[in-house]
N, C-alpha and C. Protein backbone atom coordinates (compact mmCIF):
# COMPACT_ATOMS: atom_id res chain seq x y z
N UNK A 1 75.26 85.11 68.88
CA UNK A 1 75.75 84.57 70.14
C UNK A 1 74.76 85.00 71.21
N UNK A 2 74.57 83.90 72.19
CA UNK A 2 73.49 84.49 73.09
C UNK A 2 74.12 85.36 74.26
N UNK A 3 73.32 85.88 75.20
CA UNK A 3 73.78 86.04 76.55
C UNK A 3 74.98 85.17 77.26
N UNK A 4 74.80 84.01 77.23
CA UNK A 4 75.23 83.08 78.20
C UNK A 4 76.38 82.27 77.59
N UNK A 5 76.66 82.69 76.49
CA UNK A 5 77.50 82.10 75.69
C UNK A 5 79.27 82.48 75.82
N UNK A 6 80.07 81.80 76.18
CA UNK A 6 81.57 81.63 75.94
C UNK A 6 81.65 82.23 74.90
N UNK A 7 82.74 83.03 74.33
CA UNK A 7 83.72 82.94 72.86
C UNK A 7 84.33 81.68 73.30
N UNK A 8 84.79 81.09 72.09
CA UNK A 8 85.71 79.59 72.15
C UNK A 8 87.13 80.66 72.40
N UNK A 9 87.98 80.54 73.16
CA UNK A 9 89.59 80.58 72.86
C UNK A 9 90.61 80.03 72.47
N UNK A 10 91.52 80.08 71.53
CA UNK A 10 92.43 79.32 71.16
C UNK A 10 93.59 78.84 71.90
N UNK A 11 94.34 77.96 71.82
CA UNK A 11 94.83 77.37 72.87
C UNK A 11 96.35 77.55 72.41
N UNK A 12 97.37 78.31 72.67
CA UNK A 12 98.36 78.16 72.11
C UNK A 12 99.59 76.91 72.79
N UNK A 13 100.18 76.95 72.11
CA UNK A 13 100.83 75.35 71.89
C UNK A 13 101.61 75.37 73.42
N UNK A 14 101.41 74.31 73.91
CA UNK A 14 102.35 74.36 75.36
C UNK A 14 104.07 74.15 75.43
N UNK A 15 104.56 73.76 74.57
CA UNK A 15 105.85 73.20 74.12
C UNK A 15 106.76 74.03 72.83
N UNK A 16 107.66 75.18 73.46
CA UNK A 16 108.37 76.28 72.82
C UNK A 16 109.17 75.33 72.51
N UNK A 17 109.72 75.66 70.58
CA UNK A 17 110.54 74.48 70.41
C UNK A 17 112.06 75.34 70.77
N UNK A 18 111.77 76.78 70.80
CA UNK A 18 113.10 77.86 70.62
C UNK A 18 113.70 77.17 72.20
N UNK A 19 113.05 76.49 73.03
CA UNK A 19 113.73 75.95 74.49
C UNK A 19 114.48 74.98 74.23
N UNK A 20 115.49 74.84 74.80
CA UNK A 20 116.14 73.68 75.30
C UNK A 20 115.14 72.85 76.17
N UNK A 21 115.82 71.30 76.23
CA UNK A 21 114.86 70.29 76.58
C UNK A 21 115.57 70.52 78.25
N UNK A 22 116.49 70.47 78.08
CA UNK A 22 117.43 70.30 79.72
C UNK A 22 118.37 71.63 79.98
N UNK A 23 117.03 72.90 80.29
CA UNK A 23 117.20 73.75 80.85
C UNK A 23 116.91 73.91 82.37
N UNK A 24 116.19 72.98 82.77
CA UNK A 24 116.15 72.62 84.33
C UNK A 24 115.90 71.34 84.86
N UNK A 25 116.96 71.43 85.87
CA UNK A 25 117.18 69.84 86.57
C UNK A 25 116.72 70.10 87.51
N UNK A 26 115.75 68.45 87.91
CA UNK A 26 115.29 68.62 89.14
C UNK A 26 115.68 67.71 90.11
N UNK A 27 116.02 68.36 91.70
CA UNK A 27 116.89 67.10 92.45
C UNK A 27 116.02 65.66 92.68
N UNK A 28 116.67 64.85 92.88
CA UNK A 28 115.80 64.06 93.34
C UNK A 28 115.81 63.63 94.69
N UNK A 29 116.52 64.12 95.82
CA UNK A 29 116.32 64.61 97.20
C UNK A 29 115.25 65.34 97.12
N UNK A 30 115.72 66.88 97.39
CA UNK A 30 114.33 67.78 97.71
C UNK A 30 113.26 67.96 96.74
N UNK A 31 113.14 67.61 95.28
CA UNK A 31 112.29 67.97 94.33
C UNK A 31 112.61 68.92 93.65
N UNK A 32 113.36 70.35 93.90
CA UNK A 32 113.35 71.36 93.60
C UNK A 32 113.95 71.60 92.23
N UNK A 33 113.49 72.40 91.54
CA UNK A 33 113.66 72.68 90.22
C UNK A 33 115.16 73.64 90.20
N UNK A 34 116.33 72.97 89.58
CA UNK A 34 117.37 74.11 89.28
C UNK A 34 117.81 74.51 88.22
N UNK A 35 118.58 75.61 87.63
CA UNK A 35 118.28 76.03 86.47
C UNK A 35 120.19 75.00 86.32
N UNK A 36 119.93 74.77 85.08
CA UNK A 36 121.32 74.16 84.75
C UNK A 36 122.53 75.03 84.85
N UNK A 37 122.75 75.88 84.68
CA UNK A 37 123.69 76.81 84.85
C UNK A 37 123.90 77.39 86.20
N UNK A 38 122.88 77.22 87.11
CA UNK A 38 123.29 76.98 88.66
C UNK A 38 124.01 76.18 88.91
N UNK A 39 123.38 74.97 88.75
CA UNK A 39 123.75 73.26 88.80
C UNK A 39 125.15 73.56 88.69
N UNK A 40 125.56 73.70 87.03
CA UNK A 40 127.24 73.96 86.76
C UNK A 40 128.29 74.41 87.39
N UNK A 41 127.87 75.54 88.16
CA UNK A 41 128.31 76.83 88.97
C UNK A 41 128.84 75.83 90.48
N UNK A 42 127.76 74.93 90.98
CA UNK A 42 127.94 74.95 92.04
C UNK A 42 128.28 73.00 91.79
N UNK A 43 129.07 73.10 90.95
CA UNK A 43 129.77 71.68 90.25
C UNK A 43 128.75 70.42 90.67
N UNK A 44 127.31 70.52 90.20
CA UNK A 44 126.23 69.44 90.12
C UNK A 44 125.84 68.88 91.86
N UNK A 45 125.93 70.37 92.36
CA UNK A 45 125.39 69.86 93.47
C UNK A 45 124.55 70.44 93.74
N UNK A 46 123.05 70.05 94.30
CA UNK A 46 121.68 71.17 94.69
C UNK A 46 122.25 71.74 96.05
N UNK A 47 121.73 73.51 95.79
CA UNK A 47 121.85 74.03 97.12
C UNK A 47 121.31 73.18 98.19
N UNK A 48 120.12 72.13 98.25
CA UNK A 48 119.72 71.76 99.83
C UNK A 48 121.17 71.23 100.00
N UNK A 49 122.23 70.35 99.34
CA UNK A 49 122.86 69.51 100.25
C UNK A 49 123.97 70.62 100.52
N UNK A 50 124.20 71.91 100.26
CA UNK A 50 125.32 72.74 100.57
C UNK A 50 125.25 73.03 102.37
């Protein structure tokens, strides 16, 4: 390997399958990302409109 040379790094996989798919909802008012079990709590309403 020379001077100027990178090691290659491996890229590990972006997509945990151990996740749930709809662990966070996002509003579609403000954008903001909420965790579903907030959401639940506060009976499917985003904090902006509280």
């Amino acid at each position: 390997m020379g001077i100027f040379d990178k090691p290659r790094l491996k890229r590990s996989p972006r997509h945990n399958d151990n996740l749930p798919d709809d662990l966070w909802t996002k509003c579609p008012d403000c954008g903001d990302l909420i965790h579903t079990l907030d959401l639940k709590q506060n009976d499917l309403v985003c904090t902006c409109l509280l």
